[in-house]
PDB file of N, CA and C in Angstrom:
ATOM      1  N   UNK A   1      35.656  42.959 262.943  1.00  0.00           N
ATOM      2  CA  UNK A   1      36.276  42.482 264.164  1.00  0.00           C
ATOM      3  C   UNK A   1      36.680  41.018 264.035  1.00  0.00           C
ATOM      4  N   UNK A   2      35.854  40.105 263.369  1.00  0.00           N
ATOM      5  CA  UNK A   2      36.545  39.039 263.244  1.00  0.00           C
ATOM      6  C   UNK A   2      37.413  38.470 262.412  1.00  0.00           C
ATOM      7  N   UNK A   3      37.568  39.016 261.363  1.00  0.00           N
ATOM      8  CA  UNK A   3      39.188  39.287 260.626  1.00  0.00           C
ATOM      9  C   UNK A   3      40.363  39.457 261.691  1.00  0.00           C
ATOM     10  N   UNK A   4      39.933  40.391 262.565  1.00  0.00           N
ATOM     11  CA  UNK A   4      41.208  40.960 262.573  1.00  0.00           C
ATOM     12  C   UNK A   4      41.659  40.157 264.133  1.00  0.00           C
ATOM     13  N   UNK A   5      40.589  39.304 264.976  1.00  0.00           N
ATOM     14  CA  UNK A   5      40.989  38.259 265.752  1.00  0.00           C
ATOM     15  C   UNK A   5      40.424  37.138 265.174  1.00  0.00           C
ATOM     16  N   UNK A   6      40.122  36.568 263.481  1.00  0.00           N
ATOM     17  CA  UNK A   6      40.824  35.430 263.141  1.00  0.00           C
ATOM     18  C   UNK A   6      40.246  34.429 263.842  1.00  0.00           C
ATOM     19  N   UNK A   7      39.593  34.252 264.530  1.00  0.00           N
ATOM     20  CA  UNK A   7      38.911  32.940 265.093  1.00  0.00           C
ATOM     21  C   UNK A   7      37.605  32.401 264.295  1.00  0.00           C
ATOM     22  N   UNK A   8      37.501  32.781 262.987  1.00  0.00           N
ATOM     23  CA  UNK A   8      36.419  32.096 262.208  1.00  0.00           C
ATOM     24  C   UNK A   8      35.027  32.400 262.447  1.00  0.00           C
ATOM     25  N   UNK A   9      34.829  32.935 263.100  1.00  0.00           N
ATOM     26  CA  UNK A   9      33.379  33.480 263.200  1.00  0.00           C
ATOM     27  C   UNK A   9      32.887  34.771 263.509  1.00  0.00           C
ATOM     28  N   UNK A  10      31.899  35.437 263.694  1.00  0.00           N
ATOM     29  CA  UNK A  10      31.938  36.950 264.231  1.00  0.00           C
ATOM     30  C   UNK A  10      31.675  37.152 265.822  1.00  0.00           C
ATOM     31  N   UNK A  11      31.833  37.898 265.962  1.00  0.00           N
ATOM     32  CA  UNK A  11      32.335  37.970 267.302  1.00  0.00           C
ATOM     33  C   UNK A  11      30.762  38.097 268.614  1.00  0.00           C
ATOM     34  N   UNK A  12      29.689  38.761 267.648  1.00  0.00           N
ATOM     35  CA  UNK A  12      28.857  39.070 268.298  1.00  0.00           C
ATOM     36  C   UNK A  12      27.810  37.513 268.660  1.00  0.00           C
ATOM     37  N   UNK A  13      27.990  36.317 267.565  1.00  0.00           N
ATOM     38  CA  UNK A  13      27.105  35.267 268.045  1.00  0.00           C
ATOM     39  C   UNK A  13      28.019  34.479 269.408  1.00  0.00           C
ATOM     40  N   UNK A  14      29.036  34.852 269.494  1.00  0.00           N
ATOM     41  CA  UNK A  14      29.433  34.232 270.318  1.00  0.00           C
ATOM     42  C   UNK A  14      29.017  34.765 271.768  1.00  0.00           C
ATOM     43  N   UNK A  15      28.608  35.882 271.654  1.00  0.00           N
ATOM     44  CA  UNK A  15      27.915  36.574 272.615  1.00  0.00           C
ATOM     45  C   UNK A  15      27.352  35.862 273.220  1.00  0.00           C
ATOM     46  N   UNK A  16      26.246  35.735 272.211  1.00  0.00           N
ATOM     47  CA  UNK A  16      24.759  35.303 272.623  1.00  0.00           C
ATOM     48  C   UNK A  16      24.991  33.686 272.700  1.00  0.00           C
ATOM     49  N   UNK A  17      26.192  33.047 272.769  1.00  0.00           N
ATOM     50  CA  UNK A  17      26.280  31.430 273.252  1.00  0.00           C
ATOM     51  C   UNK A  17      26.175  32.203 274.764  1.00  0.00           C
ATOM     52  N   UNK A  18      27.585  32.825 275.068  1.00  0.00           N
ATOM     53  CA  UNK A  18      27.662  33.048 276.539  1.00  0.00           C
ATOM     54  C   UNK A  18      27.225  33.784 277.427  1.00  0.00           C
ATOM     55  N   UNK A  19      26.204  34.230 276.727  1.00  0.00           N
ATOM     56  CA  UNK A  19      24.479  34.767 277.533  1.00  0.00           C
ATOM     57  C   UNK A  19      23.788  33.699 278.202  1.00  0.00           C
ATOM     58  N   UNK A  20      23.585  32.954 276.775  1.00  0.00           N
ATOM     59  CA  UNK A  20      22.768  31.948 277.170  1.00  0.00           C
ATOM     60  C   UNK A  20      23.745  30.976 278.374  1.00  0.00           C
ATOM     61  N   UNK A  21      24.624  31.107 278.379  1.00  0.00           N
ATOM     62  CA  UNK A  21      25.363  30.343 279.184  1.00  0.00           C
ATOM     63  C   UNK A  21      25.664  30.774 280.598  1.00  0.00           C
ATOM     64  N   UNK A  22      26.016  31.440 280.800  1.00  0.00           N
ATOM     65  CA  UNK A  22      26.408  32.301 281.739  1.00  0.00           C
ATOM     66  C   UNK A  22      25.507  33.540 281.911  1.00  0.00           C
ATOM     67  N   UNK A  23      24.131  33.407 281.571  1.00  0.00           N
ATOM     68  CA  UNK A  23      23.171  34.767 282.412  1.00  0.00           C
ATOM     69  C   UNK A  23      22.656  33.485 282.900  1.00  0.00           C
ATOM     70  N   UNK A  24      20.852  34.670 283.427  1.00  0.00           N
ATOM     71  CA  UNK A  24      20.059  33.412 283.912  1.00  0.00           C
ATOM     72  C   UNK A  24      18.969  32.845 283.364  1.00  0.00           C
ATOM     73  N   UNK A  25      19.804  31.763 282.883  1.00  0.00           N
ATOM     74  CA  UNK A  25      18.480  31.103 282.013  1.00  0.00           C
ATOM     75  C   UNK A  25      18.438  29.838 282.689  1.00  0.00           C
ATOM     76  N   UNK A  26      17.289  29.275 281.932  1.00  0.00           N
ATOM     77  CA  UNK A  26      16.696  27.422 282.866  1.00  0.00           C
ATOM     78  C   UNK A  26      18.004  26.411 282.013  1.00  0.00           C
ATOM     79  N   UNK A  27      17.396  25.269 282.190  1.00  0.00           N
ATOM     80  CA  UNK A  27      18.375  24.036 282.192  1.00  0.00           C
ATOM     81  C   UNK A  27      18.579  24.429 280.866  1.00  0.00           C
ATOM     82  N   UNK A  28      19.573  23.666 280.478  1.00  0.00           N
ATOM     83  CA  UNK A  28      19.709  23.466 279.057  1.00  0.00           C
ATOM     84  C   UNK A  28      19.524  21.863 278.990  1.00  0.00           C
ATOM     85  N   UNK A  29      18.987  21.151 277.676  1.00  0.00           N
ATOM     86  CA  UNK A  29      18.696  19.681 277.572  1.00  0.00           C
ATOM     87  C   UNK A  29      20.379  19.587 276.656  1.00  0.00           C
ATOM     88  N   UNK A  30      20.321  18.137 276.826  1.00  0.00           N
ATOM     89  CA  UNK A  30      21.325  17.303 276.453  1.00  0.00           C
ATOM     90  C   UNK A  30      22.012  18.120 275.002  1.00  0.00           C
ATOM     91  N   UNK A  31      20.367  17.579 273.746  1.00  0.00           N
ATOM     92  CA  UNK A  31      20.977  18.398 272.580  1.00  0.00           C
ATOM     93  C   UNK A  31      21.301  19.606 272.302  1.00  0.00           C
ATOM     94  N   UNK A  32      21.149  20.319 273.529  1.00  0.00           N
ATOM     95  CA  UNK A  32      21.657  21.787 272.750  1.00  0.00           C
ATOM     96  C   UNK A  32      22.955  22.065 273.655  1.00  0.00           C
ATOM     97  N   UNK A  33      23.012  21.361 274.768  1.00  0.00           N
ATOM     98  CA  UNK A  33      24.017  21.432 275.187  1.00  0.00           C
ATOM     99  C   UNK A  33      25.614  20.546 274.092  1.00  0.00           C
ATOM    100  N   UNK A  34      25.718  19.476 273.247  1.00  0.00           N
ATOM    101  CA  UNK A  34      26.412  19.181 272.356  1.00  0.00           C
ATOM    102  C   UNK A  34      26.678  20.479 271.410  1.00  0.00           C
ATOM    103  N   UNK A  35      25.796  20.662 270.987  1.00  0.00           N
ATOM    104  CA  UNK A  35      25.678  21.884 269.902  1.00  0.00           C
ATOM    105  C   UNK A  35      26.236  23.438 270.246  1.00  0.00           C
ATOM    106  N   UNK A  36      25.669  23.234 271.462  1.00  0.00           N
ATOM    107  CA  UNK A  36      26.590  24.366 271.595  1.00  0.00           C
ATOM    108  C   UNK A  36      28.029  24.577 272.384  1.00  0.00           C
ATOM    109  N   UNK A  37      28.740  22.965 272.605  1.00  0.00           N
ATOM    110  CA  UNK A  37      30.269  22.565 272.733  1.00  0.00           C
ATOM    111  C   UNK A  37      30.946  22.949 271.026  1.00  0.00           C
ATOM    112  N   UNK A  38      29.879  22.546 270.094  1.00  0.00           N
ATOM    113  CA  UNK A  38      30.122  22.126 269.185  1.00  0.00           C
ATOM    114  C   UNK A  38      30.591  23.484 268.708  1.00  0.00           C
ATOM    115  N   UNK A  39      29.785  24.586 269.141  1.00  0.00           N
ATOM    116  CA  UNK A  39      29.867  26.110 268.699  1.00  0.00           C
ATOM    117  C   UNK A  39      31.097  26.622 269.217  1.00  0.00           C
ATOM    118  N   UNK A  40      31.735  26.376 270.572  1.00  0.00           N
ATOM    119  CA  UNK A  40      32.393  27.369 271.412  1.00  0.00           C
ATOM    120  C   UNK A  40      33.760  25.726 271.362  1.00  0.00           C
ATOM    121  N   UNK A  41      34.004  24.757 271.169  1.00  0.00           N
ATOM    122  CA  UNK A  41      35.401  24.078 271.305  1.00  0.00           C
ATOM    123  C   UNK A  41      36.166  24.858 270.355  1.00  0.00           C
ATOM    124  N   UNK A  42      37.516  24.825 270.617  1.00  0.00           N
ATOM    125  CA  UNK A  42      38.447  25.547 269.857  1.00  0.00           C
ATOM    126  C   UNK A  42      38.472  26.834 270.159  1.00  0.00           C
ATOM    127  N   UNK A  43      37.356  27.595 270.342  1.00  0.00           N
ATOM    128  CA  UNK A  43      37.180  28.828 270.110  1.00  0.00           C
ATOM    129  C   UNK A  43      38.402  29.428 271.326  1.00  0.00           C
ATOM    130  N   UNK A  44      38.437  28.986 272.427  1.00  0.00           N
ATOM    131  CA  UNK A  44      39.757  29.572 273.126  1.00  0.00           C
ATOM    132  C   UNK A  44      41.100  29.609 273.055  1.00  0.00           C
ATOM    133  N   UNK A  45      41.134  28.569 272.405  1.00  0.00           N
ATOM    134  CA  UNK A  45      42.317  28.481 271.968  1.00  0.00           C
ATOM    135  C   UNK A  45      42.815  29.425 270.384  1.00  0.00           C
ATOM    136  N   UNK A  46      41.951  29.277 270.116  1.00  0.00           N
ATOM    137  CA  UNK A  46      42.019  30.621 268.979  1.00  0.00           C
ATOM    138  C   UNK A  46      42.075  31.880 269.301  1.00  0.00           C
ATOM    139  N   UNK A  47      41.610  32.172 270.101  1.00  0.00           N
ATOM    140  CA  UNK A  47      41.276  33.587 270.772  1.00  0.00           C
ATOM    141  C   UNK A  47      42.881  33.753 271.467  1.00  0.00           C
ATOM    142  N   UNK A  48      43.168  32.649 272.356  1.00  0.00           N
ATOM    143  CA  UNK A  48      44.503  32.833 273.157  1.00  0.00           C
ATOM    144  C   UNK A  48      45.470  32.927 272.459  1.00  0.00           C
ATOM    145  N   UNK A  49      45.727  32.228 271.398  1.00  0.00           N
ATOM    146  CA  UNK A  49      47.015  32.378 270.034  1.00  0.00           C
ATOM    147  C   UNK A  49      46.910  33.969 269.556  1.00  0.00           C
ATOM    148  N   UNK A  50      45.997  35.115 269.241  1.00  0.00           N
ATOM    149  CA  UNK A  50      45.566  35.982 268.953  1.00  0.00           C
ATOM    150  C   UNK A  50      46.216  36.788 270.404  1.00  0.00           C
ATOM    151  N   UNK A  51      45.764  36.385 271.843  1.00  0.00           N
ATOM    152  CA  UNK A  51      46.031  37.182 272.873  1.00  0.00           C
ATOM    153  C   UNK A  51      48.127  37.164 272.788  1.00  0.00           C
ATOM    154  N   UNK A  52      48.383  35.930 272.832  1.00  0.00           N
ATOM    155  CA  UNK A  52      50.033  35.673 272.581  1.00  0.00           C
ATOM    156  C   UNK A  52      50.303  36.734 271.324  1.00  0.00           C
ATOM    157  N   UNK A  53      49.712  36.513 270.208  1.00  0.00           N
ATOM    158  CA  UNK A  53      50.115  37.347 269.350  1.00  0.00           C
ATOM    159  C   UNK A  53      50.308  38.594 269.671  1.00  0.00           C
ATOM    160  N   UNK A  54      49.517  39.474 270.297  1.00  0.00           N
ATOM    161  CA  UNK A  54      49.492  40.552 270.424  1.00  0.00           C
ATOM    162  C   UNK A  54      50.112  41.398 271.996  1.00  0.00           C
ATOM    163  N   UNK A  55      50.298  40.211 272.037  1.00  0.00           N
ATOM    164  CA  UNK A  55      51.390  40.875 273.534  1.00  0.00           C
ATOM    165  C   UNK A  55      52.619  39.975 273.726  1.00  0.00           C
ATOM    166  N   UNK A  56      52.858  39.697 272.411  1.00  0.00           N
ATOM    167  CA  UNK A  56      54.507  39.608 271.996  1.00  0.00           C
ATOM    168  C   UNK A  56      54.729  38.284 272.391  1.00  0.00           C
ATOM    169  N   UNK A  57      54.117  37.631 272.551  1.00  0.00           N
ATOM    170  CA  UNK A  57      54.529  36.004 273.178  1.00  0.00           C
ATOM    171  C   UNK A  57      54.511  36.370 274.726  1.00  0.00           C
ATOM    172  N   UNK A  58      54.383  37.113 275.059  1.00  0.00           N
ATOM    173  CA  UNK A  58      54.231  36.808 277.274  1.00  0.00           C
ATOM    174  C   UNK A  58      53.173  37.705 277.670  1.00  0.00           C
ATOM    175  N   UNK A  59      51.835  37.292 277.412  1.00  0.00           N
ATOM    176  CA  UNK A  59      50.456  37.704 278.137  1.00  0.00           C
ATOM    177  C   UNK A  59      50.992  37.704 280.015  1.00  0.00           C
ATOM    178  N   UNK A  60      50.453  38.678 280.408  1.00  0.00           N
ATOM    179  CA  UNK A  60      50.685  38.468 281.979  1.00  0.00           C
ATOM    180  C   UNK A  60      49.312  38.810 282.487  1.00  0.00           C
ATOM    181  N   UNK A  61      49.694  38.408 284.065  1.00  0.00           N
ATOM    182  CA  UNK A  61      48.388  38.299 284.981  1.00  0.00           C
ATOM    183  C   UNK A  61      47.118  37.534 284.242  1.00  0.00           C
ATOM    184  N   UNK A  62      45.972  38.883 283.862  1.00  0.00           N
ATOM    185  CA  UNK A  62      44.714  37.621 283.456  1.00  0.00           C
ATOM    186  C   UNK A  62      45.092  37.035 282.485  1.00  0.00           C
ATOM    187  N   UNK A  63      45.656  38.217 281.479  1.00  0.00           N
ATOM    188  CA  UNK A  63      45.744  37.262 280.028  1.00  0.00           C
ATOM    189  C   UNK A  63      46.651  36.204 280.341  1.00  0.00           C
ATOM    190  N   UNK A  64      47.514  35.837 281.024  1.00  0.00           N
ATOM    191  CA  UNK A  64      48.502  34.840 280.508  1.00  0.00           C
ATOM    192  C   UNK A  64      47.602  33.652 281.221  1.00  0.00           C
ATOM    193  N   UNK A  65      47.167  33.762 282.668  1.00  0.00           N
ATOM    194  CA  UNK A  65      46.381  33.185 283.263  1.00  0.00           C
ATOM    195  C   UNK A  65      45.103  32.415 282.138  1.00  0.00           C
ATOM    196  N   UNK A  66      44.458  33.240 281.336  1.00  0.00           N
ATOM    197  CA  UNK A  66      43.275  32.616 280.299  1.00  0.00           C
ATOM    198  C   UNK A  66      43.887  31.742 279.158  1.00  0.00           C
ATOM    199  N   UNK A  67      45.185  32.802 278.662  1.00  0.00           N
ATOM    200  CA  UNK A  67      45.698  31.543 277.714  1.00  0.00           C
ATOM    201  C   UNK A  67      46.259  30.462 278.294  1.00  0.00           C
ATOM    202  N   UNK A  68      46.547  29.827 279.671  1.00  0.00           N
ATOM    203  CA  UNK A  68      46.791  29.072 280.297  1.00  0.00           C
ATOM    204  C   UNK A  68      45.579  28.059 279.923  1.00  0.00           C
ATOM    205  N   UNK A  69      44.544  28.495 280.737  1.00  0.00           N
ATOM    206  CA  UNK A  69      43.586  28.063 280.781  1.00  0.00           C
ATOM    207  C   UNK A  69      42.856  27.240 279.573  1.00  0.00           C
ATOM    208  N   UNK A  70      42.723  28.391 278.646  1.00  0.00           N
ATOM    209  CA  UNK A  70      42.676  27.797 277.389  1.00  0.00           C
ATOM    210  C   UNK A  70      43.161  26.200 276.310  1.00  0.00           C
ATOM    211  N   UNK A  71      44.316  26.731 276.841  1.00  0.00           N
ATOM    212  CA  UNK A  71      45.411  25.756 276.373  1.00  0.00           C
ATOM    213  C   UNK A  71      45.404  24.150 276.879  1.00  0.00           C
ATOM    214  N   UNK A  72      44.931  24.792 278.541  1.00  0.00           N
ATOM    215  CA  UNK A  72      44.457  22.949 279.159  1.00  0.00           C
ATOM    216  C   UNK A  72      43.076  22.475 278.797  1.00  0.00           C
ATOM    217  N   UNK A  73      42.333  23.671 277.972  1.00  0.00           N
ATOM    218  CA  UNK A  73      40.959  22.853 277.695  1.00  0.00           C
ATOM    219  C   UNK A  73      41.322  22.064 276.413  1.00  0.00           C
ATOM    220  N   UNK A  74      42.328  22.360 275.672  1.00  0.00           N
ATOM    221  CA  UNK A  74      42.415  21.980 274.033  1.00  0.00           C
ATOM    222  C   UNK A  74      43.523  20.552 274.982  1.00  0.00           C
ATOM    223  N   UNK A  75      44.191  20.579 275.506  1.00  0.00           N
ATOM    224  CA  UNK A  75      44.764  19.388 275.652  1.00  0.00           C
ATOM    225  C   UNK A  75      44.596  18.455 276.542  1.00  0.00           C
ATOM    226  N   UNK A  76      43.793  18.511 277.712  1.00  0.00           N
ATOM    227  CA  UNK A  76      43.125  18.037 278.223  1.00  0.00           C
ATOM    228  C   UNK A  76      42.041  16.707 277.805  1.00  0.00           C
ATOM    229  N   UNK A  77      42.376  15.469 277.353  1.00  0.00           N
ATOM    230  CA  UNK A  77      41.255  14.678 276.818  1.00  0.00           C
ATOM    231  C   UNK A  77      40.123  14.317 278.167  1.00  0.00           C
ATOM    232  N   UNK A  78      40.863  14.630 279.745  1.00  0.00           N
ATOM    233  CA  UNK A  78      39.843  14.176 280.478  1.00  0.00           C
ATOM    234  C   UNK A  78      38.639  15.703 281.168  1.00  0.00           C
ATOM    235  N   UNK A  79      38.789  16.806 280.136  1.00  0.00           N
ATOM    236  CA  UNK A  79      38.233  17.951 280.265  1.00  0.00           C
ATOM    237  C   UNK A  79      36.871  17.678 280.363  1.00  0.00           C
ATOM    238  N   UNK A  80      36.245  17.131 279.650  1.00  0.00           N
ATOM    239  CA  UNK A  80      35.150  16.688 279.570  1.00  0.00           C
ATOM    240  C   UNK A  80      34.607  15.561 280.849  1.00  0.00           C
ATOM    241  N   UNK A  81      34.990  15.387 281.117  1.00  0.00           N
ATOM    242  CA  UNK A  81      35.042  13.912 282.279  1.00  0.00           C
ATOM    243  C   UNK A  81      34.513  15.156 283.776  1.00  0.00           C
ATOM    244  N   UNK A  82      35.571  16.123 283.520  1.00  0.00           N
ATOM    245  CA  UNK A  82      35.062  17.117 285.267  1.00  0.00           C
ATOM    246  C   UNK A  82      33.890  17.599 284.392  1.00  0.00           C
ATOM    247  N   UNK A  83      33.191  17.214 285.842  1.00  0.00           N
ATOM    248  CA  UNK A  83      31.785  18.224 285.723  1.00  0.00           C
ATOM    249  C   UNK A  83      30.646  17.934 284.525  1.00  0.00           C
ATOM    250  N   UNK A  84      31.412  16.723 283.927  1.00  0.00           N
ATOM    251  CA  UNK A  84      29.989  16.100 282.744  1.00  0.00           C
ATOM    252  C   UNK A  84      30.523  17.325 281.345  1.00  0.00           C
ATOM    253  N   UNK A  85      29.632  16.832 280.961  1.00  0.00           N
ATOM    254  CA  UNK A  85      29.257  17.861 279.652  1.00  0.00           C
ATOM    255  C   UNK A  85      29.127  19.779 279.788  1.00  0.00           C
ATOM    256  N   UNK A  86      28.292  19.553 280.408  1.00  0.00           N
ATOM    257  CA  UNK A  86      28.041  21.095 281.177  1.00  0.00           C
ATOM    258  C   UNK A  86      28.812  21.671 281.653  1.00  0.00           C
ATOM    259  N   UNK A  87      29.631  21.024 282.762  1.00  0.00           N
ATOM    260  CA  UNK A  87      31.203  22.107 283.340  1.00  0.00           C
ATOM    261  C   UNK A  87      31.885  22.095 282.078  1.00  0.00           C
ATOM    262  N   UNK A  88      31.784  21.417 281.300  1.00  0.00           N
ATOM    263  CA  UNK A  88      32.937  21.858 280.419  1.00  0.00           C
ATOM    264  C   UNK A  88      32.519  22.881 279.362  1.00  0.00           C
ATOM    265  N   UNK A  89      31.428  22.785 279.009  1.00  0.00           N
ATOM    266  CA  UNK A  89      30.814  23.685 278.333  1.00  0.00           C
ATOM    267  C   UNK A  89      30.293  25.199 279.243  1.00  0.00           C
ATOM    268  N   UNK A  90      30.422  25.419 280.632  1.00  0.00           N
ATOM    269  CA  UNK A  90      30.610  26.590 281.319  1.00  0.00           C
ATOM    270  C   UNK A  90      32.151  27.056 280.860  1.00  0.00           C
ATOM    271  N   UNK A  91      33.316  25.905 281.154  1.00  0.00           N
ATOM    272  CA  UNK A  91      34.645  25.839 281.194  1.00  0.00           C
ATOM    273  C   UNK A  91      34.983  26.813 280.534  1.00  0.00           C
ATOM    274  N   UNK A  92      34.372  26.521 278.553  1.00  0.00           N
ATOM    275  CA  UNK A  92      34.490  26.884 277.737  1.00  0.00           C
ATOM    276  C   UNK A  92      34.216  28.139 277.472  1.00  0.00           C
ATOM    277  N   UNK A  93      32.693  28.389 278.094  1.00  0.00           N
ATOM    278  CA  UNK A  93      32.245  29.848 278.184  1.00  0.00           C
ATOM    279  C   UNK A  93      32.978  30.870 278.698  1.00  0.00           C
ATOM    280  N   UNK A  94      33.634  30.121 279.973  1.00  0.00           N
ATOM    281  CA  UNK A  94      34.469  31.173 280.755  1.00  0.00           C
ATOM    282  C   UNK A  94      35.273  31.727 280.207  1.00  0.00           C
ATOM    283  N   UNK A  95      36.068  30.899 279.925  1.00  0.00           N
ATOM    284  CA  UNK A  95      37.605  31.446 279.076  1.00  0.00           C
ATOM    285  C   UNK A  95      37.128  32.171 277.637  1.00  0.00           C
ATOM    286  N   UNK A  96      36.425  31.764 277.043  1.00  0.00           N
ATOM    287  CA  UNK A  96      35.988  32.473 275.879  1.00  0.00           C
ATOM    288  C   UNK A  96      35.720  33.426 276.253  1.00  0.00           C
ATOM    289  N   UNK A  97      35.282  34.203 277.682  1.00  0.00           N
ATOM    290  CA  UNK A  97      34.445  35.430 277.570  1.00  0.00           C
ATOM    291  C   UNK A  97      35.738  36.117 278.033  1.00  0.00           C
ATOM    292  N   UNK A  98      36.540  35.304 279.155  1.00  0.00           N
ATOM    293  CA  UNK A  98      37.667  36.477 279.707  1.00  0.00           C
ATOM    294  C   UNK A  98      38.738  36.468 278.272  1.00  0.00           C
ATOM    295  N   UNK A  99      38.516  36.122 277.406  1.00  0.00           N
ATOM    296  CA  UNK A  99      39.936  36.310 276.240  1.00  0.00           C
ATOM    297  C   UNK A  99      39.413  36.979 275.543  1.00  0.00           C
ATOM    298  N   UNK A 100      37.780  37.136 275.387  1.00  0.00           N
ATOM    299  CA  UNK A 100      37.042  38.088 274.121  1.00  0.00           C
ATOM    300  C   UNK A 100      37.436  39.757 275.091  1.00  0.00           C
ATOM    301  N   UNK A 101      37.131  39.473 276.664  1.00  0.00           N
ATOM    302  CA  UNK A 101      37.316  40.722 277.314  1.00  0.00           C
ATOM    303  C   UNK A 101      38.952  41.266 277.227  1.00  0.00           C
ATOM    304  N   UNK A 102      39.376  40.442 277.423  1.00  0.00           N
ATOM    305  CA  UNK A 102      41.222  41.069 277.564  1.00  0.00           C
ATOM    306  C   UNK A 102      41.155  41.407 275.777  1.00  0.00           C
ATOM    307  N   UNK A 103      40.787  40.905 274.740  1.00  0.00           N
ATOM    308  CA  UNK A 103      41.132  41.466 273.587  1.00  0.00           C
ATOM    309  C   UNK A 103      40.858  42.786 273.095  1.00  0.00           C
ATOM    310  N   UNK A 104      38.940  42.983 273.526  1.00  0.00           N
ATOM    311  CA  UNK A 104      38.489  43.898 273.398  1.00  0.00           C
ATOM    312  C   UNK A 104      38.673  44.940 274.185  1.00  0.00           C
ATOM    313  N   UNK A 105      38.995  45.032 275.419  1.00  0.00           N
ATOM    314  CA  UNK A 105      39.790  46.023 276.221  1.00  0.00           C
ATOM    315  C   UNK A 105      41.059  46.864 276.244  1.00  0.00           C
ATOM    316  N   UNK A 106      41.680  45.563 275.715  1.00  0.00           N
ATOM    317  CA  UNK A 106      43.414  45.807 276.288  1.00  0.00           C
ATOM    318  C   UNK A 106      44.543  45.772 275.170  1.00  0.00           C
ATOM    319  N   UNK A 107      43.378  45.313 273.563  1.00  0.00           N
ATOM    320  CA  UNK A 107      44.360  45.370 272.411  1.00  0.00           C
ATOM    321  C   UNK A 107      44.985  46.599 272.069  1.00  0.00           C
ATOM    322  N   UNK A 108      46.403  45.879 271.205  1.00  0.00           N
ATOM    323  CA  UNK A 108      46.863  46.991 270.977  1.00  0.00           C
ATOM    324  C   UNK A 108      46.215  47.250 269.228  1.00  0.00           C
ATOM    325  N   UNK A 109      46.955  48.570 269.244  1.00  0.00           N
ATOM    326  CA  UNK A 109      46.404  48.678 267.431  1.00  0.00           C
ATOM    327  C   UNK A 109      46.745  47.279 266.596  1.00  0.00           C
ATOM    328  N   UNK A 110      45.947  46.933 265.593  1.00  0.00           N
ATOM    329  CA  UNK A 110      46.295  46.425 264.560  1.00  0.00           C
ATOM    330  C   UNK A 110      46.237  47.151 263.334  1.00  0.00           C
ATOM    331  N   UNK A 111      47.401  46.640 262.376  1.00  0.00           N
ATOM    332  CA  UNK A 111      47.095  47.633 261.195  1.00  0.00           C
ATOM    333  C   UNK A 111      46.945  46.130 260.282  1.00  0.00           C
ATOM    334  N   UNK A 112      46.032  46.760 259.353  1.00  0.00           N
ATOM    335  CA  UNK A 112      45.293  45.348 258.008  1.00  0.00           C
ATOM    336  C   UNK A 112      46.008  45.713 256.814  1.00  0.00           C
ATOM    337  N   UNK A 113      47.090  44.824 256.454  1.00  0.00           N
ATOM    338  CA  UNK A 113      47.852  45.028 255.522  1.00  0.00           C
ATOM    339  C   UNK A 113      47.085  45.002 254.212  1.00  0.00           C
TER     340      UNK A 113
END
């Protein structure tokens, strides 16, 4: 699976970032909160280039909506500024989980040359 959406890692640890992120768990401290920006930056925007890819250049409704989204976290330098460290690292979770969901749902075939 991660060959074939190309975002550099496998698909299932990213899971378990946005478990830990988004179920219910206690605080997170400072350092693991870096570390795990450190895990999930980029990662939407990779995922959204993959969602464009595969629905021809014009994602609509959620998807186009997430690669939107996506796209203002990667260019955004004051992303980090809303909400501290933490909203942005929810930010991140979010969109990572709705672009892992629109992929894994709604892809079309790929064939592996």
């Amino acid at each position: 699976m991660a060959d074939l959406l190309r975002v550099g890692q496998p698909v299932e640890p990213l899971y378990d970032v946005l478990e830990l992120l988004l179920g219910p768990s206690g605080a997170l401290a400072d350092a693991e909160i870096e570390g795990l920006v450190g895990r999930l930056q980029g990662v939407p925007g990779r995922l959204a280039a993959v969602v464009v890819e595969w629905f021809k250049g014009r994602p609509e409704g959620r998807a186009g909506r997430l690669v939107e989204r996506a796209r203002a976290l990667e260019r955004d330098d004051e992303a980090v500024a809303v909400g501290g460290p933490l909203g942005y690292l929810r930010r991140l979770a979010v969109v990572t989980e709705g672009l892992l969901d629109v992929l894994l749902e709604g892809a079309p075939p790929v064939v592996v040359a």
